[in-house]
N, C-alpha and C. Protein backbone atom coordinates (compact mmCIF):
# COMPACT_ATOMS: atom_id res chain seq x y z
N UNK A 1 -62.67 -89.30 -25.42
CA UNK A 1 -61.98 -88.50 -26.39
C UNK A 1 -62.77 -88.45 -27.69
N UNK A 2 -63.16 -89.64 -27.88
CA UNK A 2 -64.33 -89.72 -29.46
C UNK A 2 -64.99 -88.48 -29.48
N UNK A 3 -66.02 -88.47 -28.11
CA UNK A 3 -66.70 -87.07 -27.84
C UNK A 3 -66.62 -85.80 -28.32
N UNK A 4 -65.24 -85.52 -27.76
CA UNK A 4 -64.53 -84.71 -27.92
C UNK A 4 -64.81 -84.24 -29.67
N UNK A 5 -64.48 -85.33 -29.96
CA UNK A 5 -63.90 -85.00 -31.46
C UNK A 5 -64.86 -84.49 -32.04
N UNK A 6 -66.30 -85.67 -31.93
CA UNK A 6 -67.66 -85.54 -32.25
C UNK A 6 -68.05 -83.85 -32.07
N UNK A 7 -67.80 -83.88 -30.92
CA UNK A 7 -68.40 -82.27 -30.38
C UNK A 7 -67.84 -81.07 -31.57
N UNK A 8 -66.75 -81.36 -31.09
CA UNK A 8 -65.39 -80.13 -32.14
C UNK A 8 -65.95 -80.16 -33.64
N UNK A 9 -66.39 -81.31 -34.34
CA UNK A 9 -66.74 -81.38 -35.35
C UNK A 9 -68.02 -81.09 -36.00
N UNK A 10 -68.82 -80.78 -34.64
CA UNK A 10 -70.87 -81.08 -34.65
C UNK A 10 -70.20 -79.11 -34.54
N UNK A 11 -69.66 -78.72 -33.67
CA UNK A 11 -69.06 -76.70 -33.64
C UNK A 11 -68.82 -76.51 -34.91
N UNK A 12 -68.04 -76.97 -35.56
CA UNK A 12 -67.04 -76.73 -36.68
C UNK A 12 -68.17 -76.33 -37.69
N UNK A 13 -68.91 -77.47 -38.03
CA UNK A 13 -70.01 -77.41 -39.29
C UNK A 13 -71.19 -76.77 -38.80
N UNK A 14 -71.34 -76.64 -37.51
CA UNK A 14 -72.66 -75.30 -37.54
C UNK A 14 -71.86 -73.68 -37.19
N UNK A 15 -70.91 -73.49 -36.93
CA UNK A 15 -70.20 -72.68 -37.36
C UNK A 15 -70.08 -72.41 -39.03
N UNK A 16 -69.71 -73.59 -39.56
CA UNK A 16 -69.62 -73.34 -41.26
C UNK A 16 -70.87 -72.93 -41.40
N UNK A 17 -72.43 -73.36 -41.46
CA UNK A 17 -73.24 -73.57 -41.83
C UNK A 17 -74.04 -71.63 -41.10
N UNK A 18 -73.77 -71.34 -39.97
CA UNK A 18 -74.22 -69.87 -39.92
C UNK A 18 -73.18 -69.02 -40.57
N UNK A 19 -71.93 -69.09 -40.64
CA UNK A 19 -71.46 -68.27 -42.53
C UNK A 19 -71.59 -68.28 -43.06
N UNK A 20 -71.79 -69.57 -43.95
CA UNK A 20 -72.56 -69.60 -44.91
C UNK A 20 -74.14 -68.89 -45.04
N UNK A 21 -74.84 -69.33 -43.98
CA UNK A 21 -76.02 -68.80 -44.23
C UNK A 21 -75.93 -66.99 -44.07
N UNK A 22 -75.08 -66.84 -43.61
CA UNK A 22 -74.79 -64.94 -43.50
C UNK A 22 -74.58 -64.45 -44.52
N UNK A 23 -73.74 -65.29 -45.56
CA UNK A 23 -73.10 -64.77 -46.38
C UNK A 23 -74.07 -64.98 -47.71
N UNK A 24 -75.21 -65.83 -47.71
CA UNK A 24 -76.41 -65.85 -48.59
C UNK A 24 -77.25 -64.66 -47.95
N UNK A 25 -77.22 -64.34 -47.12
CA UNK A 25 -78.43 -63.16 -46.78
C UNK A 25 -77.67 -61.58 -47.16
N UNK A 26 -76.13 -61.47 -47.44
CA UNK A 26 -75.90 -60.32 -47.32
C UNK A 26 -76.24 -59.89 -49.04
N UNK A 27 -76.75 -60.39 -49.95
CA UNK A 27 -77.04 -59.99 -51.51
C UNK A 27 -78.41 -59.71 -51.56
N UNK A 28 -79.14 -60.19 -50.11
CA UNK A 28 -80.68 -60.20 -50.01
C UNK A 28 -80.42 -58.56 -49.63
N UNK A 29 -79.89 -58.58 -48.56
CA UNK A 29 -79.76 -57.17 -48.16
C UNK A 29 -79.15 -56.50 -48.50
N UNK A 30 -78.24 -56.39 -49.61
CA UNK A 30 -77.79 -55.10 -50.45
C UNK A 30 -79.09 -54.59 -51.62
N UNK A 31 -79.32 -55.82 -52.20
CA UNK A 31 -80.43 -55.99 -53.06
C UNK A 31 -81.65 -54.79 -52.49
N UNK A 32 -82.19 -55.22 -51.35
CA UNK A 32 -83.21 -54.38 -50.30
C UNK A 32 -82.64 -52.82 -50.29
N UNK A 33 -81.59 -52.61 -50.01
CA UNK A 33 -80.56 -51.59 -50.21
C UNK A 33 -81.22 -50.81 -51.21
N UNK A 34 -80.05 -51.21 -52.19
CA UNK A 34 -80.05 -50.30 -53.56
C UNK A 34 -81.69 -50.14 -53.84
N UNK A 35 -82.49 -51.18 -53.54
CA UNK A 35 -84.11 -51.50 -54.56
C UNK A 35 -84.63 -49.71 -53.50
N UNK A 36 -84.26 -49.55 -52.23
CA UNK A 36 -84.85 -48.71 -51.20
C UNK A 36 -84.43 -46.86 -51.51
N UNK A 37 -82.47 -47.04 -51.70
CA UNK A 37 -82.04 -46.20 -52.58
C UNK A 37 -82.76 -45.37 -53.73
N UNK A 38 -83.01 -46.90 -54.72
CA UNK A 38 -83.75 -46.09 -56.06
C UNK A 38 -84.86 -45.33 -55.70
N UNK A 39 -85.44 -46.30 -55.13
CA UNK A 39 -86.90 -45.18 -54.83
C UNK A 39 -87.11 -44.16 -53.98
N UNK A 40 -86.05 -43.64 -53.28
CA UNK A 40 -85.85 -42.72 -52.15
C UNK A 40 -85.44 -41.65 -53.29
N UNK A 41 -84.22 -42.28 -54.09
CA UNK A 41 -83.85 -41.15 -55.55
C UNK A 41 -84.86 -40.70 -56.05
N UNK A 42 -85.68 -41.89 -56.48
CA UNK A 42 -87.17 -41.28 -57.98
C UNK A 42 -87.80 -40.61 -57.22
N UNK A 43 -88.09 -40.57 -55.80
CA UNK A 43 -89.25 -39.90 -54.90
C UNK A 43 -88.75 -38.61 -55.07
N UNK A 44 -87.16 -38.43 -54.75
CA UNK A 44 -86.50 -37.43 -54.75
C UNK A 44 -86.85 -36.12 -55.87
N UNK A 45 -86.73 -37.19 -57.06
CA UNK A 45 -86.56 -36.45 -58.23
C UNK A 45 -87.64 -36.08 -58.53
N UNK A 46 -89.02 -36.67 -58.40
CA UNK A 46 -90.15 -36.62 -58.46
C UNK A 46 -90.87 -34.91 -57.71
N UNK A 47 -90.31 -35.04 -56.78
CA UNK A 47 -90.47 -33.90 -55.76
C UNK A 47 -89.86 -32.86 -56.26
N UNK A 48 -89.08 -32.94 -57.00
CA UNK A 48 -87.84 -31.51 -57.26
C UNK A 48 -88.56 -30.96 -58.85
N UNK A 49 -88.98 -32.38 -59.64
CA UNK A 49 -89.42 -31.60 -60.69
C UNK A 49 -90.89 -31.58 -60.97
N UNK A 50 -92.01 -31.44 -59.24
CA UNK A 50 -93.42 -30.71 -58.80
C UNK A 50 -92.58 -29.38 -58.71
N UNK A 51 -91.86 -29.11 -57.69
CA UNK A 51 -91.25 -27.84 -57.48
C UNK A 51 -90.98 -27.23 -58.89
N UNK A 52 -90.51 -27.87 -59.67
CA UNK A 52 -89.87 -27.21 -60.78
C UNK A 52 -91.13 -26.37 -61.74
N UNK A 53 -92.16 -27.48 -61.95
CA UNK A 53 -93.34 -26.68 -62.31
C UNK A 53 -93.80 -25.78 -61.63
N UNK A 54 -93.83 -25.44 -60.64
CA UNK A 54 -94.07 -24.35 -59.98
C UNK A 54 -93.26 -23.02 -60.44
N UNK A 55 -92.48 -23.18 -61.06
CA UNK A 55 -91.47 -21.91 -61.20
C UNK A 55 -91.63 -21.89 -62.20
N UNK A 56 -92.29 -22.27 -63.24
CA UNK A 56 -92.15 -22.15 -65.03
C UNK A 56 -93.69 -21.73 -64.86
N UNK A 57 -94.05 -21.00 -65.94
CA UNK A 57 -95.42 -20.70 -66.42
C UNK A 57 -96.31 -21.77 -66.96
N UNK A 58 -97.44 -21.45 -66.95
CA UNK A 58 -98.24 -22.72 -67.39
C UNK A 58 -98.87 -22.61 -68.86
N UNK A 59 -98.12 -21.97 -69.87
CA UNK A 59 -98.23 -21.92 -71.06
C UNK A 59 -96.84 -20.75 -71.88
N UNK A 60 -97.00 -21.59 -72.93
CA UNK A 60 -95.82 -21.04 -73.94
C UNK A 60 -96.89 -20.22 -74.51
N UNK A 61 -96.50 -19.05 -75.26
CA UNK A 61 -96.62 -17.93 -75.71
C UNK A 61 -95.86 -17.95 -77.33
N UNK A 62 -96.79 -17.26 -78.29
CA UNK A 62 -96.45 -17.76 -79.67
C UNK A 62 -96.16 -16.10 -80.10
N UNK A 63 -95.60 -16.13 -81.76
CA UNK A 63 -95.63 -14.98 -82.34
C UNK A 63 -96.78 -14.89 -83.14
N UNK A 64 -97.21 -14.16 -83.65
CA UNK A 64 -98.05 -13.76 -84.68
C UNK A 64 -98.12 -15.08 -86.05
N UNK A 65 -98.56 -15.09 -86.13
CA UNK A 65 -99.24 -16.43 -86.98
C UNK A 65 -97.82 -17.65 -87.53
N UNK A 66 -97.48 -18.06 -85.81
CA UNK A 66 -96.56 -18.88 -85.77
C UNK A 66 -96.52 -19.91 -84.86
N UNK A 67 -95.79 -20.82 -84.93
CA UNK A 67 -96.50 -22.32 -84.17
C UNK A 67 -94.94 -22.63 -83.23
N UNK A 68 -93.64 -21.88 -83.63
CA UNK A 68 -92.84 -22.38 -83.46
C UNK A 68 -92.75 -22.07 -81.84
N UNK A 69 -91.40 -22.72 -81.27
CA UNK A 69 -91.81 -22.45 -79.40
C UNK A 69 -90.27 -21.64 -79.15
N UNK A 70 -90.45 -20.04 -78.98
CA UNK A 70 -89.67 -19.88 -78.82
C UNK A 70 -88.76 -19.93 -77.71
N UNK A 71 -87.37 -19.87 -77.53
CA UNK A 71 -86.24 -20.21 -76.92
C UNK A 71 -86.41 -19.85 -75.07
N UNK A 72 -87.18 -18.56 -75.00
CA UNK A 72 -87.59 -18.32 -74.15
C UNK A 72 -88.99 -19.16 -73.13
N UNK A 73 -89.13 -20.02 -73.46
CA UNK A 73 -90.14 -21.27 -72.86
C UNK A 73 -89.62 -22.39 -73.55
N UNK A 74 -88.23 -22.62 -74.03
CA UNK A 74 -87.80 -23.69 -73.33
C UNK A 74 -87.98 -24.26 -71.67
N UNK A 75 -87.88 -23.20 -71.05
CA UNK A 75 -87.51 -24.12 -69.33
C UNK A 75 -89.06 -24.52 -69.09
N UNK A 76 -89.96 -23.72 -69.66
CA UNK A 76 -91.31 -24.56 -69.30
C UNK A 76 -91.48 -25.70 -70.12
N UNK A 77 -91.39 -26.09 -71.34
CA UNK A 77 -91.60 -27.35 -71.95
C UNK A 77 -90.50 -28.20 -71.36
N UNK A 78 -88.87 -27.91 -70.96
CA UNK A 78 -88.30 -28.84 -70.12
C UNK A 78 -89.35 -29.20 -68.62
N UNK A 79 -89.44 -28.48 -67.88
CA UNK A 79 -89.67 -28.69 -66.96
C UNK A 79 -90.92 -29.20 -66.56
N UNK A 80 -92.34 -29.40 -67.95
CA UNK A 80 -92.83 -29.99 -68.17
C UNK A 80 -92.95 -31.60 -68.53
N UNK A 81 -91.82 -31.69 -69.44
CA UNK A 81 -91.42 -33.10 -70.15
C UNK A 81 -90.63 -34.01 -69.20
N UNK A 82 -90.25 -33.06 -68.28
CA UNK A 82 -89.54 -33.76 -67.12
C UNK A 82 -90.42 -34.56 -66.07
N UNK A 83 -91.11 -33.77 -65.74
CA UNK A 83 -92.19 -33.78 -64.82
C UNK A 83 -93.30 -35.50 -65.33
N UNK A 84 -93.70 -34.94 -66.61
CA UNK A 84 -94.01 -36.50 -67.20
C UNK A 84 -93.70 -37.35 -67.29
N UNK A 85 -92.09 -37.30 -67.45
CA UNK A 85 -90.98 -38.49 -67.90
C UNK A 85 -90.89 -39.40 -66.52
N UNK A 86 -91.17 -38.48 -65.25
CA UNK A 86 -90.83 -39.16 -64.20
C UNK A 86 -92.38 -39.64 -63.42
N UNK A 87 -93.48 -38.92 -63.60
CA UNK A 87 -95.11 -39.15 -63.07
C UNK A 87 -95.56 -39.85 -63.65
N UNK A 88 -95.44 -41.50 -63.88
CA UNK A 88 -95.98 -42.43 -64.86
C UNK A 88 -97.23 -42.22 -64.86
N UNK A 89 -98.14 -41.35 -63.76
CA UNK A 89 -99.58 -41.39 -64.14
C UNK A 89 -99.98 -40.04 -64.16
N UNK A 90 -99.12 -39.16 -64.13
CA UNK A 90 -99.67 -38.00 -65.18
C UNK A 90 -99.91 -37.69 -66.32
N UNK A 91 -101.26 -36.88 -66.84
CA UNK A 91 -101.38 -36.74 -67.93
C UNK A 91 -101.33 -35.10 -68.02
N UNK A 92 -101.34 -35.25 -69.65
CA UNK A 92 -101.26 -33.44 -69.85
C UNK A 92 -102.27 -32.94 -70.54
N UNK A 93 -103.01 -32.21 -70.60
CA UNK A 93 -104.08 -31.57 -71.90
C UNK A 93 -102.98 -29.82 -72.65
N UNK A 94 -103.12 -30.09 -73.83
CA UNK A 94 -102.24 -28.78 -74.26
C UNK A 94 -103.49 -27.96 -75.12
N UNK A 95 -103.69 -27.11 -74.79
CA UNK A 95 -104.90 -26.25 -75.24
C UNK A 95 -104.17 -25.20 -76.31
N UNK A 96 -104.09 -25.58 -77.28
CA UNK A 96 -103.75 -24.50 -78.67
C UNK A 96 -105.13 -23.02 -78.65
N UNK A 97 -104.31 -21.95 -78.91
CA UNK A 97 -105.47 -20.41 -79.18
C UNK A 97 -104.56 -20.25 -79.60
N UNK A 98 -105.44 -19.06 -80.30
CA UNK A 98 -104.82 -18.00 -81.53
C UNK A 98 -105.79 -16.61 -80.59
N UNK A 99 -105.00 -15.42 -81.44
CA UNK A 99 -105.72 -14.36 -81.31
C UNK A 99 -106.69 -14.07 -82.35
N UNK A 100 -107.93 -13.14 -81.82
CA UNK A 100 -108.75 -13.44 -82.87
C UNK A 100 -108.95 -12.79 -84.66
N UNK A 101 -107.23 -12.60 -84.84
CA UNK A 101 -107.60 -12.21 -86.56
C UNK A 101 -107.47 -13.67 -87.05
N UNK A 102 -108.26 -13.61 -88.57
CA UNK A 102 -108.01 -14.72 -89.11
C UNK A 102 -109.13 -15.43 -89.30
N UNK A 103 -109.32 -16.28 -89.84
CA UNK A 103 -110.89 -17.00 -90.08
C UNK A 103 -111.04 -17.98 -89.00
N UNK A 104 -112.25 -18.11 -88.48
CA UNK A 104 -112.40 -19.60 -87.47
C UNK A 104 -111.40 -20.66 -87.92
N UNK A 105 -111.50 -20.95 -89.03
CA UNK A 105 -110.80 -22.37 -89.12
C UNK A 105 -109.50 -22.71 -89.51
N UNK A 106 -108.88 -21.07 -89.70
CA UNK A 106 -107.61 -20.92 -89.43
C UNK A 106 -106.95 -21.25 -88.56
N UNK A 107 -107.69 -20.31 -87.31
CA UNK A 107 -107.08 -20.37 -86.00
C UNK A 107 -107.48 -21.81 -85.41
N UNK A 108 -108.47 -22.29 -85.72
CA UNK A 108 -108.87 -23.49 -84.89
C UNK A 108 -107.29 -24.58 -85.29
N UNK A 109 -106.54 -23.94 -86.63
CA UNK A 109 -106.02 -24.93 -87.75
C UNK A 109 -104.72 -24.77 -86.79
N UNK A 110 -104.13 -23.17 -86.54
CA UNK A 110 -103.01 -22.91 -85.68
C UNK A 110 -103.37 -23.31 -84.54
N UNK A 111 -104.08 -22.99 -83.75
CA UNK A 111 -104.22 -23.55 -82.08
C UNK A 111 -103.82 -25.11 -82.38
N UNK A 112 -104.41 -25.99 -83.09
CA UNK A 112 -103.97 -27.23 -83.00
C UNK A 112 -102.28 -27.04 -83.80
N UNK A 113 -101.86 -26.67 -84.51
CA UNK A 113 -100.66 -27.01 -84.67
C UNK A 113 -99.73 -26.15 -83.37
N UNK A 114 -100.12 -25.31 -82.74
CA UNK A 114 -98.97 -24.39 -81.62
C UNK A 114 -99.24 -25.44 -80.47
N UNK A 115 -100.33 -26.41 -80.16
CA UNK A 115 -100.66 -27.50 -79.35
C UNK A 115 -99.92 -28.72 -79.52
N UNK A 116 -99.88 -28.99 -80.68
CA UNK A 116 -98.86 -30.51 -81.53
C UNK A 116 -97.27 -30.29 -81.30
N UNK A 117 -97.14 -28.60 -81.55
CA UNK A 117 -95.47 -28.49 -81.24
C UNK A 117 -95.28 -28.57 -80.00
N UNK A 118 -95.87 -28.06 -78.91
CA UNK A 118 -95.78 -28.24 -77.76
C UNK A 118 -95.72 -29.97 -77.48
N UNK A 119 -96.40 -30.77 -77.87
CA UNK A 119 -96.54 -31.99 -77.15
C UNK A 119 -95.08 -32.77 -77.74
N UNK A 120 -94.87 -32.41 -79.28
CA UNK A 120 -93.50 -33.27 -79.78
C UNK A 120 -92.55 -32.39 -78.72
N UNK A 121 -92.40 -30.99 -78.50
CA UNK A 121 -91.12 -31.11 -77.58
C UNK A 121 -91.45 -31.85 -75.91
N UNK A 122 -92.45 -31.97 -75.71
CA UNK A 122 -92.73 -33.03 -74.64
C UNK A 122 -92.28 -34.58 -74.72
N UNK A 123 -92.28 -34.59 -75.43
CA UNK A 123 -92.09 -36.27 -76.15
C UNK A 123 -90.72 -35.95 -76.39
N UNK A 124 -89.94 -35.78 -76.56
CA UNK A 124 -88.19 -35.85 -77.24
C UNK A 124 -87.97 -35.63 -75.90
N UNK A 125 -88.63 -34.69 -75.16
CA UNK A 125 -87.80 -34.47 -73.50
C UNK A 125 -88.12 -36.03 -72.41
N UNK A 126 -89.06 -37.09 -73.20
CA UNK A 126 -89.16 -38.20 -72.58
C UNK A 126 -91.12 -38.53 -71.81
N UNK A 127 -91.85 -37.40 -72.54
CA UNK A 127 -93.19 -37.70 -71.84
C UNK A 127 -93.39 -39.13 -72.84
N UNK A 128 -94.41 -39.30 -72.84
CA UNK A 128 -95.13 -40.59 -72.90
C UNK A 128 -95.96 -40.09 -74.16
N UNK A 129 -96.55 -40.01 -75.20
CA UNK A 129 -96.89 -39.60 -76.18
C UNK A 129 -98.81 -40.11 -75.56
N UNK A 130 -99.10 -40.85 -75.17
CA UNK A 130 -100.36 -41.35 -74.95
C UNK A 130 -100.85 -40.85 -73.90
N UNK A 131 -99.82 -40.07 -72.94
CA UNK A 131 -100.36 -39.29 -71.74
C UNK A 131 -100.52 -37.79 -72.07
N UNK A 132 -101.03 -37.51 -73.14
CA UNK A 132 -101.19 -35.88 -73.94
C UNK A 132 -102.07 -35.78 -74.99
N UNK A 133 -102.86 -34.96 -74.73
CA UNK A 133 -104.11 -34.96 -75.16
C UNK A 133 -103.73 -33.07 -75.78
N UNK A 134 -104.13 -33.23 -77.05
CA UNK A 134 -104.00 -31.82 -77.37
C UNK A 134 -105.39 -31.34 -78.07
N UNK A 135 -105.89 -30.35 -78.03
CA UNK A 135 -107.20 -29.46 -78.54
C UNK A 135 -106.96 -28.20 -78.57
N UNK A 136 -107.64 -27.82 -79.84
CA UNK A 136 -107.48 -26.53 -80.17
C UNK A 136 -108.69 -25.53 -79.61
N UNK A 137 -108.66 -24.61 -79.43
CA UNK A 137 -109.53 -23.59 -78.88
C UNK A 137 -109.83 -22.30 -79.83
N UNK A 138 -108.92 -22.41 -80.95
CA UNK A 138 -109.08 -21.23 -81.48
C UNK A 138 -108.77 -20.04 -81.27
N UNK A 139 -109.75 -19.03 -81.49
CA UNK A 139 -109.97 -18.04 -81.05
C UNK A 139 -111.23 -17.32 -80.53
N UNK A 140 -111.58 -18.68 -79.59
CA UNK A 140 -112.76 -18.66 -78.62
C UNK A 140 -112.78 -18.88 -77.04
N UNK A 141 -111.50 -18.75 -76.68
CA UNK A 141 -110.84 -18.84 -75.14
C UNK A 141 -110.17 -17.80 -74.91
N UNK A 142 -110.20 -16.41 -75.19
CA UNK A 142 -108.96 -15.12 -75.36
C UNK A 142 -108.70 -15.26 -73.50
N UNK A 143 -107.28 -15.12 -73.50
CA UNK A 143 -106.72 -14.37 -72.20
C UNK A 143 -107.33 -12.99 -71.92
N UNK A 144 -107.33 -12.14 -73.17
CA UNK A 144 -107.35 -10.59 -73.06
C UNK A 144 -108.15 -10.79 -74.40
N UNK A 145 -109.74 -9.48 -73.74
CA UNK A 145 -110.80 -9.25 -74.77
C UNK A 145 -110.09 -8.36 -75.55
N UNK A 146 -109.27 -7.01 -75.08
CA UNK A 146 -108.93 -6.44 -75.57
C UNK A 146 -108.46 -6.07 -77.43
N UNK A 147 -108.34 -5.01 -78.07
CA UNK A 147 -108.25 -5.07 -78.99
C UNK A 147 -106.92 -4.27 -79.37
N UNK A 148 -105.74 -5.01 -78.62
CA UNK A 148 -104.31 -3.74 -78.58
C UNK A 148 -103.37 -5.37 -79.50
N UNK A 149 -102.31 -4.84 -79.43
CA UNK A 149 -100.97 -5.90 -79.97
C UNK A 149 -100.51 -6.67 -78.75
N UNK A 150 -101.05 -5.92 -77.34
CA UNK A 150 -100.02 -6.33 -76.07
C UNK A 150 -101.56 -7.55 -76.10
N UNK A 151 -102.76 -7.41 -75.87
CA UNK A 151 -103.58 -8.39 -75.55
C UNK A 151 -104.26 -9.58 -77.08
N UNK A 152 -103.73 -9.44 -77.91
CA UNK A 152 -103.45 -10.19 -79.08
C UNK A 152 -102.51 -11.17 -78.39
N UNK A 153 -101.39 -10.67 -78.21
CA UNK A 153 -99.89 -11.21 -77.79
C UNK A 153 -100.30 -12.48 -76.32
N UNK A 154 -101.42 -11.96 -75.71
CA UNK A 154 -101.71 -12.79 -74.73
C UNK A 154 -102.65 -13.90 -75.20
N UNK A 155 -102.99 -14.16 -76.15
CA UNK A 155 -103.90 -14.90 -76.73
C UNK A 155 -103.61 -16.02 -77.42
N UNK A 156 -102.14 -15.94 -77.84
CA UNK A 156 -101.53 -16.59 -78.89
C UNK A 156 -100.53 -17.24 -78.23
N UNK A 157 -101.38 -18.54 -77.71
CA UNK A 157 -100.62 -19.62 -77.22
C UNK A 157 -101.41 -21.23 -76.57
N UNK A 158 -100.52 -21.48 -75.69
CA UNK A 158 -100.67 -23.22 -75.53
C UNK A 158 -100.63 -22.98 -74.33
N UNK A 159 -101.55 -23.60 -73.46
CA UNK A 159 -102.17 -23.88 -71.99
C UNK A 159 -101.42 -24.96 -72.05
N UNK A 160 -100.85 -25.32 -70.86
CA UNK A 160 -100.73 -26.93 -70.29
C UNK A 160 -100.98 -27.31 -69.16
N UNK A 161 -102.04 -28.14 -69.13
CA UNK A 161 -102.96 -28.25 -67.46
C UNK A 161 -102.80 -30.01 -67.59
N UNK A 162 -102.23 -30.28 -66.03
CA UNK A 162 -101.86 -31.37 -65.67
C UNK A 162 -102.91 -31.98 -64.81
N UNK A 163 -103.00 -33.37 -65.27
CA UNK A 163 -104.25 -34.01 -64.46
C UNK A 163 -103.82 -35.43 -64.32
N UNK A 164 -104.59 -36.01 -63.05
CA UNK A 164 -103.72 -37.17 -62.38
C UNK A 164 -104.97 -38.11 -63.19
C-alpha cells in the first residue's frame, strides 16, 4: 500500500510540474506571437506606403518666386514622409530649381529654400532629419528649355529621389 501512495504522489507532482512548465512556456509563445504580428504589420505597412509612392509624383511644383508647398502636393510630401518614417534605411536627396529669370544666386538662393520646405514638411510627417540631403540646382537643371509660362511653370520645383 506504501507503494501505492509513493506512486500516486511521484503522478501527482510530475503532473504538477508539466503545468507548471506549460504554463511558463505559454508568455514565451504569445510573446513570439505578438513580436511575429508586429513585423508581419510593419512589413505590411512598409509595402502599402512603396505602393503609395508610386501614385504621387516625384516632385512638388512651386509658384513664381515662391518656396511655399502648395495644398495640392500635400499627398506627395505625405506619402513621402511616410514612406521614410517607416524605411529606417532610406534616404532622400530633395533637389531645389527655379526657372531661369532672376540672377544665378537668386535662384541657386530659392532652389535651396523650395528644397528646405520640402524636407521640414518631411520631418513633422516623421522622416528622420539626417536621412535628407537637400541641394539646390538653380536654374541649371530646367525640365523645359522652353521660353513660355507653361515651361517656366515646369522648372520651378523640388525633385525627390530616394536612395537605399
Amino acid at each position: 500500500m506504501k507503494s501505492i501512495v509513493v506512486a500516486a504522489i511521484a503522478a501527482l507532482t510530475l503532473a504538477g510540474c508539466a503545468t507548471q512548465q506549460a504554463s511558463t512556456s505559454a508568455p514565451v509563445d504569445s510573446a513570439k506571437a505578438a513580436s511575429d504580428a508586429a513585423a508581419k504589420a510593419a512589413a505590411d505597412a512598409l509595402a502599402l506606403a512603396k505602393k503609395r509612392l508610386g501614385s504621387v509624383e516625384s516632385a512638388v511644383y512651386f509658384d513664381y518666386d515662391k518656396f511655399d508647398i502648395k495644398k495640392q502636393y500635400h499627398a506627395t510630401v505625405s506619402a513621402y514622409g511616410n514612406y521614410l518614417a517607416l524605411d529606417k534605411s532610406a534616404k532622400v536627396r530633395i533637389e531645389g530649381n527655379a526657372d531661369e529669370r532672376g540672377t544665378v544666386e537668386y535662384n541657386l538662393a530659392l532652389g535651396n529654400r523650395r528644397a528646405e520646405a520640402v524636407s521640414i514638411g518631411l520631418q513633422a510627417l516623421g522622416a528622420d532629419g539626417a536621412r535628407i540631403e537637400t541641394v539646390s540646382n538653380g536654374e541649371e537643371k530646367p525640365r523645359n528649355k522652353g521660353k513660355t509660362e507653361a515651361a517656366y511653370a515646369e522648372n520651378r520645383r523640388a525633385d525627390l529621389l530616394i536612395a537605399k
